[in-house]
Protein backbone atom coordinates (compact mmCIF):
# COMPACT_ATOMS: atom_id res chain seq x y z
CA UNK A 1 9.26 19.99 43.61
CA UNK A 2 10.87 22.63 41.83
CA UNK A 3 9.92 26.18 41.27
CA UNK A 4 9.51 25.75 37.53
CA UNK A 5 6.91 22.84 38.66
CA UNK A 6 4.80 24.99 41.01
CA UNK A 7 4.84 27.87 38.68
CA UNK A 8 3.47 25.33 35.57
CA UNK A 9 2.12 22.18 36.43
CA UNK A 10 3.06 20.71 33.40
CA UNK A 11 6.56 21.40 33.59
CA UNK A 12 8.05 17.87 35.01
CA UNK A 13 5.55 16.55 31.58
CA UNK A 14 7.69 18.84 28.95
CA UNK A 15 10.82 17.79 30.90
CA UNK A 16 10.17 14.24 30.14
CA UNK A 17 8.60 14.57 26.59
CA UNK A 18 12.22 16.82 26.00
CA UNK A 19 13.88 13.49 26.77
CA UNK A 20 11.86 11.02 24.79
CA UNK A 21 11.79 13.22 21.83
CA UNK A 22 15.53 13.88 21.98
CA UNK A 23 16.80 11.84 18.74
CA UNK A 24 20.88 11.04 18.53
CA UNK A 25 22.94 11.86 15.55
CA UNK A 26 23.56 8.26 14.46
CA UNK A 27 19.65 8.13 14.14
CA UNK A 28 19.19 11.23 12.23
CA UNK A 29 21.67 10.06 10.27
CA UNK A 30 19.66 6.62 9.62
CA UNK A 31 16.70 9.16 8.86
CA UNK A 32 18.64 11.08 6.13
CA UNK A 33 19.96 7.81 4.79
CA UNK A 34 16.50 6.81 4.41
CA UNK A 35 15.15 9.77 2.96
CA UNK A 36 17.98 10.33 0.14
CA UNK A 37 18.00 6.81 -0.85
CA UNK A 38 22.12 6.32 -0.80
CA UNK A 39 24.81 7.28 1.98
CA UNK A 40 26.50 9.29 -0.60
CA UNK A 41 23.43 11.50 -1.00
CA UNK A 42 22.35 11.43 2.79
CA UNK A 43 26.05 12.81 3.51
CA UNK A 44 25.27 15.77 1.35
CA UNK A 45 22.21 16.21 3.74
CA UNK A 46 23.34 17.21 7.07
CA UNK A 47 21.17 15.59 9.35
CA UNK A 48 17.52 17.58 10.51
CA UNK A 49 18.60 20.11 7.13
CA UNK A 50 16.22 20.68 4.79
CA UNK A 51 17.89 19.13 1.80
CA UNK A 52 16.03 15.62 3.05
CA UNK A 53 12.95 16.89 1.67
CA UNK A 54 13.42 17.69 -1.59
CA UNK A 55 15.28 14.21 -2.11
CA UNK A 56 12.18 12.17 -1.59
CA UNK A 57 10.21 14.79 -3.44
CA UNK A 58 12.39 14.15 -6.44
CA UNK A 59 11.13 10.31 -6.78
CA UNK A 60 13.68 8.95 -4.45
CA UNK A 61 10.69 7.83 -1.61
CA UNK A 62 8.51 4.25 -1.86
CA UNK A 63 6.16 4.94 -5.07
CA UNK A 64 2.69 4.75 -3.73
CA UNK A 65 0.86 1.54 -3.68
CA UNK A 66 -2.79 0.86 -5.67
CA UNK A 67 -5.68 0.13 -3.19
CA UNK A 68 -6.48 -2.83 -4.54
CA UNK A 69 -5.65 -6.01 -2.48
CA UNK A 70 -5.98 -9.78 -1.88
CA UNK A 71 -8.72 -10.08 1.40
CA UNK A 72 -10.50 -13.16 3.01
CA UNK A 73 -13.24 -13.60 1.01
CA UNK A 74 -16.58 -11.83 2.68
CA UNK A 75 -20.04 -12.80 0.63
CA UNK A 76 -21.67 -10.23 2.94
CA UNK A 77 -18.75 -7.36 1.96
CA UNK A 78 -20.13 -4.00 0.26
CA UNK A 79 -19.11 -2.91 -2.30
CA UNK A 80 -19.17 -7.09 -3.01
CA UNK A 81 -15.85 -8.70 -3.82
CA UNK A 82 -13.86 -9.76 -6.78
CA UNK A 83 -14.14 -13.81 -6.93
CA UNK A 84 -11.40 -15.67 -8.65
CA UNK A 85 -12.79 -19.27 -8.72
CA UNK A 86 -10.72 -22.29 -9.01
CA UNK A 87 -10.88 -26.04 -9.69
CA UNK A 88 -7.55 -26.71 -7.93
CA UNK A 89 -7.06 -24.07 -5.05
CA UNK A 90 -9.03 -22.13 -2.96
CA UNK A 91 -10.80 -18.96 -4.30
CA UNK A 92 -9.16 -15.87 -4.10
CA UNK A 93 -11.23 -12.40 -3.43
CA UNK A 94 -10.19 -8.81 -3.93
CA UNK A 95 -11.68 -5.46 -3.50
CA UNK A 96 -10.38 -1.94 -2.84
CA UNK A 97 -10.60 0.72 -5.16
CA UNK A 98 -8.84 2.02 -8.70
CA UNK A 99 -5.26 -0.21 -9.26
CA UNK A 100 -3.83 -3.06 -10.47
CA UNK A 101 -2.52 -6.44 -8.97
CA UNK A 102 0.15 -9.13 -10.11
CA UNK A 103 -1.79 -12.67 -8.88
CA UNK A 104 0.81 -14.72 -9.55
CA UNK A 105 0.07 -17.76 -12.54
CA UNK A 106 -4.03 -18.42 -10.88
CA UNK A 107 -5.84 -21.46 -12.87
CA UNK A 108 -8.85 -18.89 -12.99
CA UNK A 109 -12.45 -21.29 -13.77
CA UNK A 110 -15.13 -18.38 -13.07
CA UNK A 111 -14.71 -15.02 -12.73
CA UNK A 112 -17.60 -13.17 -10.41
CA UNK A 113 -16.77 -9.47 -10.63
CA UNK A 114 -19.17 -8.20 -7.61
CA UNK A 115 -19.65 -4.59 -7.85
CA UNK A 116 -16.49 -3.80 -9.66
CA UNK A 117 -15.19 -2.65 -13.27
CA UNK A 118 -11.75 -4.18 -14.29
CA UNK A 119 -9.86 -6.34 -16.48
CA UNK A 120 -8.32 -9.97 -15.58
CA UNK A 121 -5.24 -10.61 -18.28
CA UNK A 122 -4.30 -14.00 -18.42
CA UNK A 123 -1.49 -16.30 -20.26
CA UNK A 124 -1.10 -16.06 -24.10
CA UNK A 125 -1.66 -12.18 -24.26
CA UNK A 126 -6.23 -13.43 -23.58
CA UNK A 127 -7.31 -10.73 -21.64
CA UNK A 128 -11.52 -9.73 -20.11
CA UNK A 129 -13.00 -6.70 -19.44
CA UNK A 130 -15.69 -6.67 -16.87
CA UNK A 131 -18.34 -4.99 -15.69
CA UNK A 132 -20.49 -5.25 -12.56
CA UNK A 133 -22.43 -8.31 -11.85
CA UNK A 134 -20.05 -10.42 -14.43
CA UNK A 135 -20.05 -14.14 -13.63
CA UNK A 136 -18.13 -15.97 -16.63
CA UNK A 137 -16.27 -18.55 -17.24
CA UNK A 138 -12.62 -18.33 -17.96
CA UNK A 139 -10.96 -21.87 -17.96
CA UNK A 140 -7.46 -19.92 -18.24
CA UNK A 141 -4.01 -19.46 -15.86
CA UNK A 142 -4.22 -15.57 -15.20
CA UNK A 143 -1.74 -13.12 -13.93
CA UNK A 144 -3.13 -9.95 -13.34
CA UNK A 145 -6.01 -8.30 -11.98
CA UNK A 146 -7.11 -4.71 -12.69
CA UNK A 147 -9.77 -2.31 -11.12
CA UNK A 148 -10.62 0.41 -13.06
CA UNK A 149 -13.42 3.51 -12.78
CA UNK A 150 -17.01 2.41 -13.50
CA UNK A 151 -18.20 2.92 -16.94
């Protein structure tokens, strides 16, 4: 034991956490790639600077993602799901809160909206507006599914 471990105990723990935080060049590198969105731009940014920030703050980064999503479908789910009922594949079920949601081409026959307010737009510009508690019948190919705020 050394005599920066008996005067802190914890010393031999920062040692190590030193080492497993110590990050390489090439990585930072990756890092500034990542955050600038091209080589040429992360080459501008030398690597831990502070010009990394403002690149992703400037609409560079991933956009952010709605909360609405495709789950398994859960009867006993609050607030209750979003039921897309079909005659030739299983039903699908989404929930989540205020977005929107490409579904692919769905042969939608009844629409049960659960607790939710949205809008379902389907082939040839037909589009629905629902409320809570909406069970209708659609008989259409669909495409997109929208949550919106409650009336």
């Amino acid at each position: 034991m050394t005599n920066d471990a008996r005067l802190h105990p914890t010393a031999p723990r920062r040692a190590a956490m030193k080492a497993v935080w110590a990050v390489p060049a090439a990585a930072m590198a990756v890092v500034a790639t990542l955050a600038c969105g091209t080589p040429a731009q992360a080459a501008q940014a030398a690597p831990g600077s502070a010009q990394a920030a403002p690149a992703s703050a400037q609409g560079l980064s991933e956009p952010v993602r709605p909360l609405i999503n495709e789950r398994r479908c859960n009867s006993s789910e609050i607030p209750r799901q979003i039921w897309l009922t079909s005659a030739s594949r299983p039903t699908r079920c989404f929930g989540g809160t205020v977005g929107g949601i490409h579904i692919g081409s769905f042969p939608v026959q009844w629409l049960s909206s659960g607790d939710y307010t949205g809008t379902i737009a389907c082939l040839g510009g037909w589009s629905l507006r629902f409320n809570p508690g909406t069970d209708v019948l659609l008989n259409r190919t669909c495409t997109y599914l929208e949550i919106r705020h409650g009336s």
